[in-house]
PDB file of N, CA and C in Angstrom:
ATOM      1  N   UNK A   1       0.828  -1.193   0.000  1.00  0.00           N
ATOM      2  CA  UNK A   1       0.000   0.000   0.000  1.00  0.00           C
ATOM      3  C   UNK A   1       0.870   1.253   0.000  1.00  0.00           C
ATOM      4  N   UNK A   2       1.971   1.197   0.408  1.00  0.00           N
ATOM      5  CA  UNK A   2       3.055   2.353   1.017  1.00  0.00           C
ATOM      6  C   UNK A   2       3.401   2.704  -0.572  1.00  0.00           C
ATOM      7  N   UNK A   3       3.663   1.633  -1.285  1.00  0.00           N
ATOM      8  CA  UNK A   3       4.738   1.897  -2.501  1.00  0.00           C
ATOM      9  C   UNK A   3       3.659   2.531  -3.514  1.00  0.00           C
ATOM     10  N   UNK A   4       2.168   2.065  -3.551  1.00  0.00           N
ATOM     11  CA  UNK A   4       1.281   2.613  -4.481  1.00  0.00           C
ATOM     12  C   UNK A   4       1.105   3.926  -3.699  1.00  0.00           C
ATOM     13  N   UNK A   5       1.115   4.394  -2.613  1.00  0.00           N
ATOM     14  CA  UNK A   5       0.838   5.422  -2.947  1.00  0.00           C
ATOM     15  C   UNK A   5       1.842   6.667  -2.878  1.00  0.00           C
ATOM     16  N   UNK A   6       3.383   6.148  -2.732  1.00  0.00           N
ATOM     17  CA  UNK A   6       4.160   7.024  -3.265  1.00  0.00           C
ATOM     18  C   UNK A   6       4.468   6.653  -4.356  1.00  0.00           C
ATOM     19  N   UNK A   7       4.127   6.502  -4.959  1.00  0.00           N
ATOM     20  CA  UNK A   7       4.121   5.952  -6.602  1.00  0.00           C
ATOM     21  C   UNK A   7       3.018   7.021  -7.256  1.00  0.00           C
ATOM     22  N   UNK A   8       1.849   6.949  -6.834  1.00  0.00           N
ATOM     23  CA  UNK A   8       0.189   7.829  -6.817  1.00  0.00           C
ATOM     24  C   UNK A   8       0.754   9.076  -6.849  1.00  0.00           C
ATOM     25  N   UNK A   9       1.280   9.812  -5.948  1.00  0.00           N
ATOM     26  CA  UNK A   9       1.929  10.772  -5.436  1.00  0.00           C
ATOM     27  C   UNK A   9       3.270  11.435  -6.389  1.00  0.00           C
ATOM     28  N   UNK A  10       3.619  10.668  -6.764  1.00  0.00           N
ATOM     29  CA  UNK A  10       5.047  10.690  -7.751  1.00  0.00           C
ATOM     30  C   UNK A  10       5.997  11.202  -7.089  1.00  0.00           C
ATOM     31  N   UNK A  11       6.135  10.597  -5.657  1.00  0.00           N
ATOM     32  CA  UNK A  11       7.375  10.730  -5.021  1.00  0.00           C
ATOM     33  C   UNK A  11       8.059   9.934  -3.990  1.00  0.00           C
ATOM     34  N   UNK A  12       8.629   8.939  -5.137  1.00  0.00           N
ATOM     35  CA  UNK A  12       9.316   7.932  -5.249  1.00  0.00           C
ATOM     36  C   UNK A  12      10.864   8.108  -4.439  1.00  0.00           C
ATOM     37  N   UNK A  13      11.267   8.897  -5.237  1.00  0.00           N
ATOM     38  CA  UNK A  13      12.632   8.958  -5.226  1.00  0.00           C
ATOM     39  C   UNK A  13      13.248   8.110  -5.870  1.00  0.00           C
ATOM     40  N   UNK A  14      14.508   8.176  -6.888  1.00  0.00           N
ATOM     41  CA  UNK A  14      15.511   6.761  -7.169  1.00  0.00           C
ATOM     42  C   UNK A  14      15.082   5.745  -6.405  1.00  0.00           C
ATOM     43  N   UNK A  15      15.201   4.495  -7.313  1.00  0.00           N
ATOM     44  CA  UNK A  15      14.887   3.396  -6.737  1.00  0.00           C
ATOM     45  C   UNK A  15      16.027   2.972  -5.513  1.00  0.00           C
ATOM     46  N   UNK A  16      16.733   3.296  -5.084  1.00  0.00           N
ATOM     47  CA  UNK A  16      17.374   3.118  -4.043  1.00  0.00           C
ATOM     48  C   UNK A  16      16.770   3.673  -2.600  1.00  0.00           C
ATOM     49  N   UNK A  17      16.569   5.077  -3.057  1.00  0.00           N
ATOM     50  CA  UNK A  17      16.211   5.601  -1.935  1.00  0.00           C
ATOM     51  C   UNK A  17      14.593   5.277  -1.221  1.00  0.00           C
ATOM     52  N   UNK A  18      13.908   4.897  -2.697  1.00  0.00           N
ATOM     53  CA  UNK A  18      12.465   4.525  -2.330  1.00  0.00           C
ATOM     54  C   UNK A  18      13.084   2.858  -1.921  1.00  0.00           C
ATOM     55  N   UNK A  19      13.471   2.393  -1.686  1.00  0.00           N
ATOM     56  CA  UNK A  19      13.765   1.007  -0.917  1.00  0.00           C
ATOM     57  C   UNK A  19      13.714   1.564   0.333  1.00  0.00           C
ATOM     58  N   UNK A  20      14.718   1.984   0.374  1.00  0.00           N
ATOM     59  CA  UNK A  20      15.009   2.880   2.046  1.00  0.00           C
ATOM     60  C   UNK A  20      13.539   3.472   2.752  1.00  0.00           C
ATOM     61  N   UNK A  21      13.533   4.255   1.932  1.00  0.00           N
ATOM     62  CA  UNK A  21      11.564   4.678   2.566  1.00  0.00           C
ATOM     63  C   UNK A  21      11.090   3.547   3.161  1.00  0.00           C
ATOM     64  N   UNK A  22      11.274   2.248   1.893  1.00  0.00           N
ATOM     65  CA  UNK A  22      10.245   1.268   2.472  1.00  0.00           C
ATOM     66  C   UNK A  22      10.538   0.330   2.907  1.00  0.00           C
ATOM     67  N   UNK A  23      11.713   0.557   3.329  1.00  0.00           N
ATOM     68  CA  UNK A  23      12.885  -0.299   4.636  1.00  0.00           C
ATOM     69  C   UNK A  23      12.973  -1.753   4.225  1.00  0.00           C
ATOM     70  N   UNK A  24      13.157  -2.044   2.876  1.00  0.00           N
ATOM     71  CA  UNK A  24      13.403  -3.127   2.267  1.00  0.00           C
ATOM     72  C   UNK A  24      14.264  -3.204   1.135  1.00  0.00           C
ATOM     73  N   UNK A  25      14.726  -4.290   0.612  1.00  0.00           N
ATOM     74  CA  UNK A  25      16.239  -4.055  -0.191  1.00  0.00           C
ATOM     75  C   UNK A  25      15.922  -3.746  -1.518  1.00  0.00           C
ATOM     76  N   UNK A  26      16.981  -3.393  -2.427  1.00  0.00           N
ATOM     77  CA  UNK A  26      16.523  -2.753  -3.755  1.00  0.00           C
ATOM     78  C   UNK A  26      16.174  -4.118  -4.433  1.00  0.00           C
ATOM     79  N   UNK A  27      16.500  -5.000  -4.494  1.00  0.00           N
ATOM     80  CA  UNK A  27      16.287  -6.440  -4.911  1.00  0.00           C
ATOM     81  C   UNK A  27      14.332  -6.527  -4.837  1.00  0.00           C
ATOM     82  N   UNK A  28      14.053  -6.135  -3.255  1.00  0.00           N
ATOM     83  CA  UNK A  28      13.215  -6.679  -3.202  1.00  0.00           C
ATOM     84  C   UNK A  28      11.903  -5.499  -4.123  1.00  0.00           C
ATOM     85  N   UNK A  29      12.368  -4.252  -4.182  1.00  0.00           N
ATOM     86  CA  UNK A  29      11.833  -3.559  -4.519  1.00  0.00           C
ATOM     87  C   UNK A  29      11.359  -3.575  -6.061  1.00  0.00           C
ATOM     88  N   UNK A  30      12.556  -3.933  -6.424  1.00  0.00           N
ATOM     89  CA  UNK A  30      12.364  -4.457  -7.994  1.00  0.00           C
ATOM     90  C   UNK A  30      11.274  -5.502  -8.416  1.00  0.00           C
ATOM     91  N   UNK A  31      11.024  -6.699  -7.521  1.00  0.00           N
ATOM     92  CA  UNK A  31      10.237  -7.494  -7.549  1.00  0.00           C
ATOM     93  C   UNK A  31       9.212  -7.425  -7.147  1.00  0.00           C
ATOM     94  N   UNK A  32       8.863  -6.417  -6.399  1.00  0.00           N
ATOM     95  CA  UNK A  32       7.211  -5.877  -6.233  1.00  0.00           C
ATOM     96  C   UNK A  32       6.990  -4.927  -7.392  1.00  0.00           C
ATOM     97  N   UNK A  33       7.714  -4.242  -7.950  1.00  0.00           N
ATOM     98  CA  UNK A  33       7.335  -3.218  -9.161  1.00  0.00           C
ATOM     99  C   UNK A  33       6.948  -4.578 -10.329  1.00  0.00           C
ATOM    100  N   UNK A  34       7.499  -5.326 -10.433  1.00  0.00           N
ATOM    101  CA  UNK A  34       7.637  -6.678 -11.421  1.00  0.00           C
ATOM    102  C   UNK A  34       6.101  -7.133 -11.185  1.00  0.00           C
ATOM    103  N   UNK A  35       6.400  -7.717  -9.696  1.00  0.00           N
ATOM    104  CA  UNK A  35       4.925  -8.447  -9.997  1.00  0.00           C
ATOM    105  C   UNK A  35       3.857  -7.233  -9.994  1.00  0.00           C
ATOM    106  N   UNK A  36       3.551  -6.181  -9.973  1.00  0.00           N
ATOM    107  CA  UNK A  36       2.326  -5.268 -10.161  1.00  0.00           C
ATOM    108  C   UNK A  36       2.388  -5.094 -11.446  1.00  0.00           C
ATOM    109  N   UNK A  37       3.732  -4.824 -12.242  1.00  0.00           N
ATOM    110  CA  UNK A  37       3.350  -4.997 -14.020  1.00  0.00           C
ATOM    111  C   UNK A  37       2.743  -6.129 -14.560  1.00  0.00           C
ATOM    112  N   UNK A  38       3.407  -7.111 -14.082  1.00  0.00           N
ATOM    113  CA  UNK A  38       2.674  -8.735 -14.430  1.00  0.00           C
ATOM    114  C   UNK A  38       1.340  -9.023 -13.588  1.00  0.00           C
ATOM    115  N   UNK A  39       1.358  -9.074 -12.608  1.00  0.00           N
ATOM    116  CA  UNK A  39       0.169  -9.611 -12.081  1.00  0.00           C
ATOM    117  C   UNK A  39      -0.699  -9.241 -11.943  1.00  0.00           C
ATOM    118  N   UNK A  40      -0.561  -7.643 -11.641  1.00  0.00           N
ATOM    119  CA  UNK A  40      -1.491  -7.046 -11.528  1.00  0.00           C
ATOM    120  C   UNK A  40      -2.095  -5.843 -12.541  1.00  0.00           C
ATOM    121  N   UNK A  41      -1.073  -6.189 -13.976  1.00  0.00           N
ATOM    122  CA  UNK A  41      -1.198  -5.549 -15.053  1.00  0.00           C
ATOM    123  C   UNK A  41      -1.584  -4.009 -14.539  1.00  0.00           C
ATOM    124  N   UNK A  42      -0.351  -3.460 -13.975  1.00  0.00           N
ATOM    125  CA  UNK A  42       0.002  -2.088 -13.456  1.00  0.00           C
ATOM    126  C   UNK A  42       0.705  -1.822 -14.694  1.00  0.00           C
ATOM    127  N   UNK A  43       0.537  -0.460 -15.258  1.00  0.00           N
ATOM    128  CA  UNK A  43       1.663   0.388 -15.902  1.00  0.00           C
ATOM    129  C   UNK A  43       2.272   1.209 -14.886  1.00  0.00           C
ATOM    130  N   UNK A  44       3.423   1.081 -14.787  1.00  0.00           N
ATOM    131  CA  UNK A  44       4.760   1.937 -13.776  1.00  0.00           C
ATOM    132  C   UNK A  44       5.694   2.117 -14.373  1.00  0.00           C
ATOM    133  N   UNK A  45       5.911   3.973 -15.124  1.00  0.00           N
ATOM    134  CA  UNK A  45       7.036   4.143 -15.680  1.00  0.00           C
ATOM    135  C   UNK A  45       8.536   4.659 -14.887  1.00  0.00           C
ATOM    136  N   UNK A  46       9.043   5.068 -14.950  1.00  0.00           N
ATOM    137  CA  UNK A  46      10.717   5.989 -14.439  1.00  0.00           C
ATOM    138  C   UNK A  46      10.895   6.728 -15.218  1.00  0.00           C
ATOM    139  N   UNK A  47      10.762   8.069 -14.427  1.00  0.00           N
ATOM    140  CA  UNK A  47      11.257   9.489 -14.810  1.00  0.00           C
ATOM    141  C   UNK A  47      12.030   9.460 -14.805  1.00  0.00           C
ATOM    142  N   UNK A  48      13.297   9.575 -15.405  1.00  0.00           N
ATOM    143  CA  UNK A  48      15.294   9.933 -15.204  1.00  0.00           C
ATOM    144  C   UNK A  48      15.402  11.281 -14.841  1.00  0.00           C
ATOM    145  N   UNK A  49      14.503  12.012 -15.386  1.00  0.00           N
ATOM    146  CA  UNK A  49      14.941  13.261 -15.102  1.00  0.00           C
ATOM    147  C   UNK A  49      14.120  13.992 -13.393  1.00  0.00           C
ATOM    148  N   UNK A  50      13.034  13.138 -13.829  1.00  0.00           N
ATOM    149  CA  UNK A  50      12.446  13.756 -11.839  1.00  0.00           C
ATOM    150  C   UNK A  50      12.737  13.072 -11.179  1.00  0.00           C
ATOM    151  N   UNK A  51      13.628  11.391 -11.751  1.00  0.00           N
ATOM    152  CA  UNK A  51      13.852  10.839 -10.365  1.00  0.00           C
ATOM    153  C   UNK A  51      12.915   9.997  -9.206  1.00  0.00           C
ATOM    154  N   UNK A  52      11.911   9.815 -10.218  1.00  0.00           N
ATOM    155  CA  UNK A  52      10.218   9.316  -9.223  1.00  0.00           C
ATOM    156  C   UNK A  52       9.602   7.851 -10.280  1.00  0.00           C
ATOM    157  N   UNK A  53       8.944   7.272  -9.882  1.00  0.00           N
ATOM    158  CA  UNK A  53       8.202   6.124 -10.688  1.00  0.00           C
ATOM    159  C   UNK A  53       6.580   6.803 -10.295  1.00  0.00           C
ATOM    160  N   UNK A  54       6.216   6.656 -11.978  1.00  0.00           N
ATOM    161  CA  UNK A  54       4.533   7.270 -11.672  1.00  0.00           C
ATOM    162  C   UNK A  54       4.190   6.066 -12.406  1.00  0.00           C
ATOM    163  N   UNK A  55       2.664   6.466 -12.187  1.00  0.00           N
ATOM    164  CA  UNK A  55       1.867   5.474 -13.120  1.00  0.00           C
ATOM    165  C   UNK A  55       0.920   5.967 -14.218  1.00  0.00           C
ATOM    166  N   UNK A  56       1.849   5.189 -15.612  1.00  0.00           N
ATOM    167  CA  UNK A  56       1.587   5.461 -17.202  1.00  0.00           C
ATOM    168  C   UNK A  56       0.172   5.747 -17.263  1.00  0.00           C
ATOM    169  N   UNK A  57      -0.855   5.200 -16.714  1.00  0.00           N
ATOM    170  CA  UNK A  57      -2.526   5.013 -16.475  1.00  0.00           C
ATOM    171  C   UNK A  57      -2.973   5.469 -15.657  1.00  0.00           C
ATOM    172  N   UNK A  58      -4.336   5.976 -15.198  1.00  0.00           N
ATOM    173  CA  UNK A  58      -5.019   5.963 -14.156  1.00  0.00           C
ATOM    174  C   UNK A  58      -5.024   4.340 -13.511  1.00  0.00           C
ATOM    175  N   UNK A  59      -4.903   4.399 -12.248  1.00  0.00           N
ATOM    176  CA  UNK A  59      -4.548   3.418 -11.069  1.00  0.00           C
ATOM    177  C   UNK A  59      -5.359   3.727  -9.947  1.00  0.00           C
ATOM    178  N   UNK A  60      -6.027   3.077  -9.750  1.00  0.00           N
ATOM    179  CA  UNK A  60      -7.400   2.811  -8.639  1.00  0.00           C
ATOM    180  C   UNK A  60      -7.091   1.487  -7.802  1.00  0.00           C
ATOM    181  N   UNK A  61      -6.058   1.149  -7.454  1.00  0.00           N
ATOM    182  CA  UNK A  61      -5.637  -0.761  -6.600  1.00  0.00           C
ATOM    183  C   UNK A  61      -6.419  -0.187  -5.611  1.00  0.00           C
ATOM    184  N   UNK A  62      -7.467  -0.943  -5.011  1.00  0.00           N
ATOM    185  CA  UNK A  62      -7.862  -1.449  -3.418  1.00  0.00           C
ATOM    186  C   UNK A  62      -7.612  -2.572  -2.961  1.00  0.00           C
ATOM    187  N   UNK A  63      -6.776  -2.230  -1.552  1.00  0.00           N
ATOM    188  CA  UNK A  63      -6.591  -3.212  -0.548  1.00  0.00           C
ATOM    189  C   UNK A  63      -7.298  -3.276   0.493  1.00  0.00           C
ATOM    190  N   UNK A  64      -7.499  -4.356   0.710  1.00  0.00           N
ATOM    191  CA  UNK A  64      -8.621  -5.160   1.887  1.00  0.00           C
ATOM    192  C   UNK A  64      -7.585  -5.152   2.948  1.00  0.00           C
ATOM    193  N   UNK A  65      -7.733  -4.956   4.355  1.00  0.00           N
ATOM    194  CA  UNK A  65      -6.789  -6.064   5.260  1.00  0.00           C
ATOM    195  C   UNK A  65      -8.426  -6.216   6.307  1.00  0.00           C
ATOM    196  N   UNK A  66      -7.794  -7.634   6.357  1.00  0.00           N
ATOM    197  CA  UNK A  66      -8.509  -8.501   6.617  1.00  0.00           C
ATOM    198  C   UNK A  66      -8.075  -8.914   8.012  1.00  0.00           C
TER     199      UNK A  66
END
């Protein structure tokens, strides 16, 4: 939920530093951006020049916790 909505927000930061935000490794970070393109047929591009990951589409994900 953390990563969609600094993602929503478009303030990411380099993928390094948005690991750090989300106190998990860049490895792992990569593989949640992965599976939301695949699984959850997310578009998530990278700005080079702002430095942020937005999303190519309108993006509406709801999470349940249960």
């Amino acid at each position: 939920m953390q990563l969609h909505e600094l993602i929503k927000a478009g303030k990411t930061g380099p993928p390094k530093q948005l690991a750090e935000k989300l106190e998990i490794s860049s490895r792992s970070l990569h593989y949640y951006i992965v599976f939301m393109k695949t699984k959850m047929n997310v578009v998530i591009e990278y700005d080079k020049k702002e430095e942020t990951y937005f999303y190519g589409t309108e993006c509406n994900l709801c999470f349940v916790n249960f």
